[in-house]
C-alpha atoms as a PDB file:
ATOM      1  CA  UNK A   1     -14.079 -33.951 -11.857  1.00  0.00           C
ATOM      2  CA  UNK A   2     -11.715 -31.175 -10.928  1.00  0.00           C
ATOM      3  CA  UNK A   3      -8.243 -32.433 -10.781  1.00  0.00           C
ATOM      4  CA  UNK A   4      -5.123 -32.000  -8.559  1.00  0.00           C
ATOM      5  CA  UNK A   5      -1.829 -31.311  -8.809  1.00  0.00           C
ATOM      6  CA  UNK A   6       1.291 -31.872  -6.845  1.00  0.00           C
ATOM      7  CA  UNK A   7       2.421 -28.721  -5.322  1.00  0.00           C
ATOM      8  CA  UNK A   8       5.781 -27.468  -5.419  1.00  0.00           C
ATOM      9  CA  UNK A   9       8.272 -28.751  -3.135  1.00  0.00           C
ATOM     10  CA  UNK A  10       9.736 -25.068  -1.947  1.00  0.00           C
ATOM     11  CA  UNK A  11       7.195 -22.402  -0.616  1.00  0.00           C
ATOM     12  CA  UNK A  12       7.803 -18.960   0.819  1.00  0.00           C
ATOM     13  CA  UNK A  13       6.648 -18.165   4.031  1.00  0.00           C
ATOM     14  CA  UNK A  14       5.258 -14.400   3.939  1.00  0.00           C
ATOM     15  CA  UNK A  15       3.697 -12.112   6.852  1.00  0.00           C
ATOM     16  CA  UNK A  16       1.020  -9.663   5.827  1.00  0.00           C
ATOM     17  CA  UNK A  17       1.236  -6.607   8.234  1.00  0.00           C
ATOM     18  CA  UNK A  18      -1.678  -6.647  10.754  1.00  0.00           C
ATOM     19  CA  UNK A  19      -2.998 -10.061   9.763  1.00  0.00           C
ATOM     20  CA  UNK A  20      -2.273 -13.481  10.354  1.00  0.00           C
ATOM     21  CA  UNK A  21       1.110 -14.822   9.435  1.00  0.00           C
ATOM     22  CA  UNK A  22       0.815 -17.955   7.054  1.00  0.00           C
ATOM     23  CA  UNK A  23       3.389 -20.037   6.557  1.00  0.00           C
ATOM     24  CA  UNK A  24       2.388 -21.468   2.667  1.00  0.00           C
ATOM     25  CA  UNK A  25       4.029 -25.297   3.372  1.00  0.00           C
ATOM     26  CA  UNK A  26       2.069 -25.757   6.331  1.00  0.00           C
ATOM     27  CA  UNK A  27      -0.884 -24.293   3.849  1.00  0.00           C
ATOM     28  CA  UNK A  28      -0.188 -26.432   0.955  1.00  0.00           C
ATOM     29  CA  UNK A  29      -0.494 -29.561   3.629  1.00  0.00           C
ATOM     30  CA  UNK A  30      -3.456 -28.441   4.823  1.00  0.00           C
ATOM     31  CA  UNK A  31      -4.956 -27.186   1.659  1.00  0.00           C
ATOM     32  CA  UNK A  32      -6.114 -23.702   3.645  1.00  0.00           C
ATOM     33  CA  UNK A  33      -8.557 -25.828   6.115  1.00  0.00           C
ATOM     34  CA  UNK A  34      -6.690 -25.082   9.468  1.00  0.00           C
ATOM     35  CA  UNK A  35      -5.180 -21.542   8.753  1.00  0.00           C
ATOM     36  CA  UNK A  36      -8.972 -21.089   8.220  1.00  0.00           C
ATOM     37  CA  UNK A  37      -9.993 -21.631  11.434  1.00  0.00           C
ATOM     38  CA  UNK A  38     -10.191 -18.746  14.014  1.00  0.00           C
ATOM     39  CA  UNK A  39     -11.340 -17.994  17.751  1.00  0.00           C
ATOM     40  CA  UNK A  40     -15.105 -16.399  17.662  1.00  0.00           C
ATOM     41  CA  UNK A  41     -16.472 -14.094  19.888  1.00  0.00           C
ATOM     42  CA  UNK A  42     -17.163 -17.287  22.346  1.00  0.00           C
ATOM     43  CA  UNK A  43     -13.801 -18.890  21.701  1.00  0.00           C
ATOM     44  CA  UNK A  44     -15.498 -21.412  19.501  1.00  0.00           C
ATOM     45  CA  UNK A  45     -13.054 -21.944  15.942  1.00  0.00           C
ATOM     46  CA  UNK A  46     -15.099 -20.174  12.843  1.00  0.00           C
ATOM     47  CA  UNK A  47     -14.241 -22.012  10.125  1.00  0.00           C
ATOM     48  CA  UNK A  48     -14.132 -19.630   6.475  1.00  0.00           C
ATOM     49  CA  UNK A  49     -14.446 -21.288   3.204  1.00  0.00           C
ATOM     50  CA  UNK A  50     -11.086 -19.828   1.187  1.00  0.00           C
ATOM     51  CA  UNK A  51     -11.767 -17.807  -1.932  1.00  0.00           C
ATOM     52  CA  UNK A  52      -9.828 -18.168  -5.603  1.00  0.00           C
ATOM     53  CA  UNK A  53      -9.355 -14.448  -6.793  1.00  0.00           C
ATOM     54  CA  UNK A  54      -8.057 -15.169 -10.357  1.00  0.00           C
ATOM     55  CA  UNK A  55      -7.423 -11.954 -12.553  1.00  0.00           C
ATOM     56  CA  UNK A  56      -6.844 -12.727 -16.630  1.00  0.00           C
ATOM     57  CA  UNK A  57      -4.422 -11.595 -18.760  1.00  0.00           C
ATOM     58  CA  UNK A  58      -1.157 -12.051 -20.794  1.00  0.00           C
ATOM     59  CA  UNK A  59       1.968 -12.286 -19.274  1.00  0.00           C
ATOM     60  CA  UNK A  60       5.344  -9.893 -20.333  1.00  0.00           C
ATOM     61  CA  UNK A  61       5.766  -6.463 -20.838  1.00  0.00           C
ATOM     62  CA  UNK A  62       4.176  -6.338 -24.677  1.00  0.00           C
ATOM     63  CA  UNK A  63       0.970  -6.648 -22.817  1.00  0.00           C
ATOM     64  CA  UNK A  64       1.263  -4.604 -20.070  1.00  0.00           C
ATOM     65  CA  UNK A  65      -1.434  -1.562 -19.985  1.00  0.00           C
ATOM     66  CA  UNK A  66      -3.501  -3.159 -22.333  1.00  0.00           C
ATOM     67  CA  UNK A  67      -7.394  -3.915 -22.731  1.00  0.00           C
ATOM     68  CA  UNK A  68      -6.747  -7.167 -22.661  1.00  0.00           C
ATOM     69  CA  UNK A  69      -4.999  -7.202 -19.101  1.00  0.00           C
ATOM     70  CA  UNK A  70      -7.610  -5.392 -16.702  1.00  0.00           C
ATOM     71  CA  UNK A  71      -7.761  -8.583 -15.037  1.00  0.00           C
ATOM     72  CA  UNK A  72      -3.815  -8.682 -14.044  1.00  0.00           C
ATOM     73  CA  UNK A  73      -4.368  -4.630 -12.920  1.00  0.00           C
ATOM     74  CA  UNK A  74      -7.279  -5.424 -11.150  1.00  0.00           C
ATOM     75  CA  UNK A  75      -5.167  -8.183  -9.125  1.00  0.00           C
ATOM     76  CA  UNK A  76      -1.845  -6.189  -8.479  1.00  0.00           C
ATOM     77  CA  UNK A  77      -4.517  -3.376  -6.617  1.00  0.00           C
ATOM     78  CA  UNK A  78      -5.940  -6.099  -4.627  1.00  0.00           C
ATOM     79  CA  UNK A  79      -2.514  -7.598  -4.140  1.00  0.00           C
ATOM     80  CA  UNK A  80      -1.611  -3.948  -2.842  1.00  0.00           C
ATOM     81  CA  UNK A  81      -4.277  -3.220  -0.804  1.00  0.00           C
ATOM     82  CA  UNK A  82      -4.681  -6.400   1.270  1.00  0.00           C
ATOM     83  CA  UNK A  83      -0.869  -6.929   1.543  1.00  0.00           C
ATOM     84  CA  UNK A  84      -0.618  -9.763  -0.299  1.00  0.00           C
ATOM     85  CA  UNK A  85       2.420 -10.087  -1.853  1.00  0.00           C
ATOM     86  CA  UNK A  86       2.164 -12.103  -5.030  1.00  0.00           C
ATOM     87  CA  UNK A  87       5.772 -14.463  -4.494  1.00  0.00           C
ATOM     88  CA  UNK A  88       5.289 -17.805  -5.323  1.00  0.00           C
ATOM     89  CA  UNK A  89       4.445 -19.643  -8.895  1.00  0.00           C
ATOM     90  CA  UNK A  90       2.686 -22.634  -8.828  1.00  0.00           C
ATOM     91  CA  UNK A  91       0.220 -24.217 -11.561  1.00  0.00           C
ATOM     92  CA  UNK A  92       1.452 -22.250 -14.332  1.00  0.00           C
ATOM     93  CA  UNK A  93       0.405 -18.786 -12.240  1.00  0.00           C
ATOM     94  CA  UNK A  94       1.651 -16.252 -10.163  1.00  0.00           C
ATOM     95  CA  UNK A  95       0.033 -16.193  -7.170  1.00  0.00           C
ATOM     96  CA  UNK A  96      -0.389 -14.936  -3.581  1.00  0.00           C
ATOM     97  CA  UNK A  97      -1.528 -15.666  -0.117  1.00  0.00           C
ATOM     98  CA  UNK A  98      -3.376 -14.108   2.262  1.00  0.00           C
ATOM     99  CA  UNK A  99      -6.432 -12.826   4.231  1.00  0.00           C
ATOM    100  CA  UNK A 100      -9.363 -10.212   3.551  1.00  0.00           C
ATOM    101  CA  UNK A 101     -10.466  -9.718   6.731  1.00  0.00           C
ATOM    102  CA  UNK A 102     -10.305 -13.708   8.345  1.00  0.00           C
ATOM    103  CA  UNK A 103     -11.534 -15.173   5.453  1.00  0.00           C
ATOM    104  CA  UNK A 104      -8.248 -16.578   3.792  1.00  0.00           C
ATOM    105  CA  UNK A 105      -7.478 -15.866  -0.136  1.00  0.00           C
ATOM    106  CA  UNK A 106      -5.298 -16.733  -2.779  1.00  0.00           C
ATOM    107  CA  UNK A 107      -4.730 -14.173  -5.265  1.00  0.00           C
ATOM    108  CA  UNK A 108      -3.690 -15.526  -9.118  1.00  0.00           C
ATOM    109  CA  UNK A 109      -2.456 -14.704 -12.072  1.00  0.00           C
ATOM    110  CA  UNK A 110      -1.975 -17.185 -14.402  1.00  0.00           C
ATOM    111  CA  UNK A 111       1.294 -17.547 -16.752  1.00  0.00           C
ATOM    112  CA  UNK A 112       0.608 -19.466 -19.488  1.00  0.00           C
ATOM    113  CA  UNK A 113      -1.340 -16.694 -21.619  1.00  0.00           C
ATOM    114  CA  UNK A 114      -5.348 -15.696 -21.819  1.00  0.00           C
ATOM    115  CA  UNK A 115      -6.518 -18.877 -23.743  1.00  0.00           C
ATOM    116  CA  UNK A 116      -4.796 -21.413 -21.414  1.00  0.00           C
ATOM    117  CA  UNK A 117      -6.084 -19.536 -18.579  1.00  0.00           C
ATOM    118  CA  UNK A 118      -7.650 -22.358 -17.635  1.00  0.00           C
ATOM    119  CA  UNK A 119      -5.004 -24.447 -17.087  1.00  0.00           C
ATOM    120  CA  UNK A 120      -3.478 -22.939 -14.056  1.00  0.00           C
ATOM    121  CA  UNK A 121      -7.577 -22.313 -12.153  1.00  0.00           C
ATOM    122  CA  UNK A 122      -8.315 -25.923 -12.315  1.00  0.00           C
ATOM    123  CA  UNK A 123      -5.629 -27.457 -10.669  1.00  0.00           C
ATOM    124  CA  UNK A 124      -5.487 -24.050  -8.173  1.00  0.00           C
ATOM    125  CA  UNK A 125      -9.075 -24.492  -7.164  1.00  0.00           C
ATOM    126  CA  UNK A 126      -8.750 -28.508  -6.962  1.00  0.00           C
ATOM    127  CA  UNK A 127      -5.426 -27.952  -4.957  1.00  0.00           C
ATOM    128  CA  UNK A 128      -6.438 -25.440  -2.490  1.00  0.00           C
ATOM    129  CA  UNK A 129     -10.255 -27.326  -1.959  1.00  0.00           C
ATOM    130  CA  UNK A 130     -12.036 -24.140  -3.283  1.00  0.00           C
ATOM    131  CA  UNK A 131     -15.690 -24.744  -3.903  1.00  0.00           C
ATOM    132  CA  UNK A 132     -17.112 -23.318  -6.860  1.00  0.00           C
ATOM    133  CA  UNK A 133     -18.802 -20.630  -5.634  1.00  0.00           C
ATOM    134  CA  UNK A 134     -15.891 -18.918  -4.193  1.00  0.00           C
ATOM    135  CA  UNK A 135     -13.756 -18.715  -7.371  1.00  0.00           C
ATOM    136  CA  UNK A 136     -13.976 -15.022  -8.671  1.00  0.00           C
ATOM    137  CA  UNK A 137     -12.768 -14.443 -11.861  1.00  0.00           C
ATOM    138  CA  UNK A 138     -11.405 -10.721 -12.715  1.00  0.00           C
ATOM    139  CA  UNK A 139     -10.991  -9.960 -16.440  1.00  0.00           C
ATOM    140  CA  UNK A 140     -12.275  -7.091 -19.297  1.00  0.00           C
ATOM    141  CA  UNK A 141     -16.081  -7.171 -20.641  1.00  0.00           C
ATOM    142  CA  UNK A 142     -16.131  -5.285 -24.133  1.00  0.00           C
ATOM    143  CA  UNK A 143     -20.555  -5.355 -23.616  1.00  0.00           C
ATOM    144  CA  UNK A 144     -19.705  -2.811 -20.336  1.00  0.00           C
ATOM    145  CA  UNK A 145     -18.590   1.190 -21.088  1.00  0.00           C
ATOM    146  CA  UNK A 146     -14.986   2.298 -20.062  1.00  0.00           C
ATOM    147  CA  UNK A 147     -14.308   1.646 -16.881  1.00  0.00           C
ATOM    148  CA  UNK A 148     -17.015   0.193 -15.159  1.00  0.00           C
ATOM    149  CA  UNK A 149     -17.349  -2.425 -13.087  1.00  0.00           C
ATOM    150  CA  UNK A 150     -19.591  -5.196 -12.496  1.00  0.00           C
ATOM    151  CA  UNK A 151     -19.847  -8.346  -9.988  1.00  0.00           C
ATOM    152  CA  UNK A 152     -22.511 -10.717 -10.869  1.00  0.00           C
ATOM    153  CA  UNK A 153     -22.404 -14.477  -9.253  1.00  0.00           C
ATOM    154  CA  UNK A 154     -22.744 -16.828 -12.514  1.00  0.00           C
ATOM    155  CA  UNK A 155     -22.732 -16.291 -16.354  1.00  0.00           C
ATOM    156  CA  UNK A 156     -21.536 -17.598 -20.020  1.00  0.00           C
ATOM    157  CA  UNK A 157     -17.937 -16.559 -21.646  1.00  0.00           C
ATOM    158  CA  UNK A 158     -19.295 -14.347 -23.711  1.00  0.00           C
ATOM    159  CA  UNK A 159     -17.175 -15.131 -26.118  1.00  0.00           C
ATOM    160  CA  UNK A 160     -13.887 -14.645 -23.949  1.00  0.00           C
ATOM    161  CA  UNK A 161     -11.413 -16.587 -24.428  1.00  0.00           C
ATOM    162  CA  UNK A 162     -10.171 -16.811 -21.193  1.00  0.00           C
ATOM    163  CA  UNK A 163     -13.333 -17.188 -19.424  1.00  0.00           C
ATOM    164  CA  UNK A 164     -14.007 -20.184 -21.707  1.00  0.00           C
ATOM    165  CA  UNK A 165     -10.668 -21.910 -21.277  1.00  0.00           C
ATOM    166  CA  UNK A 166     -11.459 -21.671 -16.874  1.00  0.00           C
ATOM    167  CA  UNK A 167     -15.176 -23.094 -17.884  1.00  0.00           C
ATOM    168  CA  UNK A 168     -13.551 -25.969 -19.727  1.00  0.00           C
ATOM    169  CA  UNK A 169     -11.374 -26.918 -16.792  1.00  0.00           C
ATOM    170  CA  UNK A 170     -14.303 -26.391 -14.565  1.00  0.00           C
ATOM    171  CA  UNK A 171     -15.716 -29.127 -16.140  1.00  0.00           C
ATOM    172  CA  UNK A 172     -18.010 -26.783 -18.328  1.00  0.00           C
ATOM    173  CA  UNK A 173     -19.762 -25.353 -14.928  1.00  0.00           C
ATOM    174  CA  UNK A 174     -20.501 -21.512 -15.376  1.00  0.00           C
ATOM    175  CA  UNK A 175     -21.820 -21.052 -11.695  1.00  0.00           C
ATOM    176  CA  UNK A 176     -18.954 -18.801 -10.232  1.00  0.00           C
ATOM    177  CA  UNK A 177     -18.655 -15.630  -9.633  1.00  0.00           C
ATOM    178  CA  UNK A 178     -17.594 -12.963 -12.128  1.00  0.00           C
ATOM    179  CA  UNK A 179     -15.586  -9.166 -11.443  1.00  0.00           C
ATOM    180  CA  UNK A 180     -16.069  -7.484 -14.768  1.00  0.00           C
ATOM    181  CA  UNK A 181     -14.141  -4.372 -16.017  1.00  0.00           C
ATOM    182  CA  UNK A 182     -15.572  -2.421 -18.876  1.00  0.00           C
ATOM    183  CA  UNK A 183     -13.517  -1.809 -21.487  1.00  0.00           C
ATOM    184  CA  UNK A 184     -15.491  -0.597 -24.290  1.00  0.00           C
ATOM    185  CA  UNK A 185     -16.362  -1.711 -27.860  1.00  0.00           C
ATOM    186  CA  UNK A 186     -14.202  -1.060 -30.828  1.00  0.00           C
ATOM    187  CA  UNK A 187     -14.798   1.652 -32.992  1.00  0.00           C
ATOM    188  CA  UNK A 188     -16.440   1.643 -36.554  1.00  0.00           C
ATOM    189  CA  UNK A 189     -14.886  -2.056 -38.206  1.00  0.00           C
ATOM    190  CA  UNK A 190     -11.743  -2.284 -35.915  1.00  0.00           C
ATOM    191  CA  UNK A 191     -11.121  -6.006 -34.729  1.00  0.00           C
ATOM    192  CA  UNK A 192     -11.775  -7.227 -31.546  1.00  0.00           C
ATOM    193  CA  UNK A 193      -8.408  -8.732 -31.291  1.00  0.00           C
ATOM    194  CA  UNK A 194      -6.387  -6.063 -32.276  1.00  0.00           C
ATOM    195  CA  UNK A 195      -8.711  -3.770 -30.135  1.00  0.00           C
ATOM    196  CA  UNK A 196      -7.909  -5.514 -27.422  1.00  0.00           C
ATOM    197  CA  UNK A 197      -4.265  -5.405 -26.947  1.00  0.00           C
ATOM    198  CA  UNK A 198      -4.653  -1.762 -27.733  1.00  0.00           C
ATOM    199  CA  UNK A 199      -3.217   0.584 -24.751  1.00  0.00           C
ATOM    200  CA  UNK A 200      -5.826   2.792 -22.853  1.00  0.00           C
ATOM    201  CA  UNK A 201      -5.863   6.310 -24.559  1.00  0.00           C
ATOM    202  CA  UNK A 202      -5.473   9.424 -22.018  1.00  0.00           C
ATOM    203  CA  UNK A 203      -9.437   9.947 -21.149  1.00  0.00           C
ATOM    204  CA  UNK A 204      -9.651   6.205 -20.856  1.00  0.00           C
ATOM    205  CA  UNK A 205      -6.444   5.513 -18.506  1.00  0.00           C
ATOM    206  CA  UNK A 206      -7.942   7.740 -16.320  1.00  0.00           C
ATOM    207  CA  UNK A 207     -11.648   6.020 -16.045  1.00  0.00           C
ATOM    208  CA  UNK A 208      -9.804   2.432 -15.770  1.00  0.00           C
ATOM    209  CA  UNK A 209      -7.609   4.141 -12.711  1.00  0.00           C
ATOM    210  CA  UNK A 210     -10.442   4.973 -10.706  1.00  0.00           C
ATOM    211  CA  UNK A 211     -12.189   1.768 -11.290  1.00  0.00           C
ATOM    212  CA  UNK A 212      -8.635  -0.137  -9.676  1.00  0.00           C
ATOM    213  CA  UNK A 213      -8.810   2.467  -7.446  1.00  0.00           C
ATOM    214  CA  UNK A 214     -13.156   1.428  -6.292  1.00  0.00           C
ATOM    215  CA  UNK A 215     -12.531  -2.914  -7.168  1.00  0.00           C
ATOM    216  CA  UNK A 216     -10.617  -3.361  -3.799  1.00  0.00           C
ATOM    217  CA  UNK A 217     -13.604  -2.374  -2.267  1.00  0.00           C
ATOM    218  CA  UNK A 218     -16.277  -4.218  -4.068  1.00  0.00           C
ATOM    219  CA  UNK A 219     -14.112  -8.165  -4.038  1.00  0.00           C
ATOM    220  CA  UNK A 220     -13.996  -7.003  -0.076  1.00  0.00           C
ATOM    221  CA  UNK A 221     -17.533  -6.470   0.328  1.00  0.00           C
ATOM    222  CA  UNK A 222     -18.164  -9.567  -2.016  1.00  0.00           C
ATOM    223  CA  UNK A 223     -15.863 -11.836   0.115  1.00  0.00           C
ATOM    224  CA  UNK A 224     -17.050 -10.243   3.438  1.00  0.00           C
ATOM    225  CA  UNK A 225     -21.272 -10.222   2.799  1.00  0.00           C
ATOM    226  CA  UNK A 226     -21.295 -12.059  -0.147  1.00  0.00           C
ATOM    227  CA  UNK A 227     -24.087 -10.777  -2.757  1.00  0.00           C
ATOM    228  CA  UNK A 228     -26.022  -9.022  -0.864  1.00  0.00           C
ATOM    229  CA  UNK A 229     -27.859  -5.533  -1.178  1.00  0.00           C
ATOM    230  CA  UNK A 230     -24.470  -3.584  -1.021  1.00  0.00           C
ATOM    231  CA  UNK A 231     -23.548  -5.352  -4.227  1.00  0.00           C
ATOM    232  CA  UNK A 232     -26.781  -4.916  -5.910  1.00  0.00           C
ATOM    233  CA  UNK A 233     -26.180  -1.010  -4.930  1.00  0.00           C
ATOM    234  CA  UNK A 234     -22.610  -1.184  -6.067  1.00  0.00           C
ATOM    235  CA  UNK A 235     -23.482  -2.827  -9.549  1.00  0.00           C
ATOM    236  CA  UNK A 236     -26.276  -0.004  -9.548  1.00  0.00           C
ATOM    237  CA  UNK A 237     -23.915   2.674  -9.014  1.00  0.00           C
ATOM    238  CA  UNK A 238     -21.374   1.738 -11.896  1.00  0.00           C
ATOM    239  CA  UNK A 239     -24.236   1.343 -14.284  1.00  0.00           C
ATOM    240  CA  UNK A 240     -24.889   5.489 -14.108  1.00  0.00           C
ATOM    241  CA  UNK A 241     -21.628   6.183 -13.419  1.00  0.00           C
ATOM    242  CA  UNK A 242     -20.863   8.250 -16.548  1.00  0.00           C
ATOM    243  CA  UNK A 243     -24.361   9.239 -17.178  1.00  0.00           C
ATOM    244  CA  UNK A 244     -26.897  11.509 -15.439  1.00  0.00           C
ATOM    245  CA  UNK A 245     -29.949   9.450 -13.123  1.00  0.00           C
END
């Protein structure tokens, strides 16, 4: 079983320009069920499951710009580009609330660094009632080239530590949705590790820019369609993005 967690006793309300205003006590009371609910073409309420956008990393400023970190860029651009401004800590992670489109999200980034990821998406997703489908996890995939991206709805940790600390609090389940950013293997015998929380060289920054720059996009299109034939085209696209068809 998932399991909850008080939430904090002081929230912020926030307004995201040209969306709905939610107020993030009345949220945490209802757990996102209400301020899910809008009028539909007929009146009638549409209620939208919420999504978990969860981007992995390591907090401070020794980390910042690394390989390692993708995840936490990937979540500052989506932050940025949905006006969701990322204000509140709760469950060990910095976090955010908001819409894409009507469909309400809550942006994360956990605190408590990459292994112990998992400590802050459990008690997030129990909290907040997300179902496991809907929890997309953001972070770096060393099997993908520089730069590109990939959104597939399941898979294994591949080795990640992160990933495999959120499986372990998902109660081992592996059938959510993944937002992979390539980073590359490391040259000749390098470690991993060390590899890792290496900074981007110049050629590199640049390819990992554009990808923040096309990811907005793609978790839109995910949370709007779900995985549908745009996505397949989308995953098809990054695949011969750096080489000729």
């Amino acid at each position: 079983m998932l399991y909850a967690i008080s939430a904090p006793k002081t929230y912020t309300s926030i307004s995201c320009p040209r969306k709905p205003s939610f107020n993030l006590r009345h949220l945490a009371a209802t757990r996102f069920r209400v301020l899910a609910s809008v009028p539909g073409p007929n009146g009638v309420k549409v209620e939208y499951t919420p999504w978990l956008i969860v981007g992995l990393g390591n907090p401070g400023n020794r980390y910042h710009g690394t390989r390692h970190n993708v995840g936490f860029e990937m979540i500052d651009c989506i932050s940025e580009a949905e006006g969701i401004p990322m204000n509140t800590i709760q469950s060990k992670a910095l976090i955010g609330i908001g819409s894409i489109g009507e469909v309400p999200v809550l942006l994360a980034k956990p605190q408590g660094y990459m292994n112990y990821s998992g400590e802050s998406v459990g008690p997030l997703a129990a909290y907040y009632r997300v179902p496991l489908r809907h929890i997309l996890l953001v972070y770096d995939e060393m099997s993908l080239p520089n730069g590109v991206l990939r959104l597939q709805p399941k898979g294994g940790h591949g080795y990640h530590n992160g990933v495999k600390s959120v499986m372990e609090h998902l109660d081992g389940r592996r059938e959510f949705p993944r937002f992979c950013i390539g980073v590359g293997n490391p040259p000749g015998t390098m470690d991993r590790k060390a590899f890792l929380l290496q900074k981007f060289g110049a050629v590199e920054r640049k390819q990992i820019d554009e990808a923040l720059e096309q990811g907005p996009d793609a978790v839109r299109a995910l949370i709007l369609e779900g995985f549908n034939s745009r996505i397949t085209r989308f995953n098809l696209g990054q695949k011969y993005k750096y080489h000729k068809v």
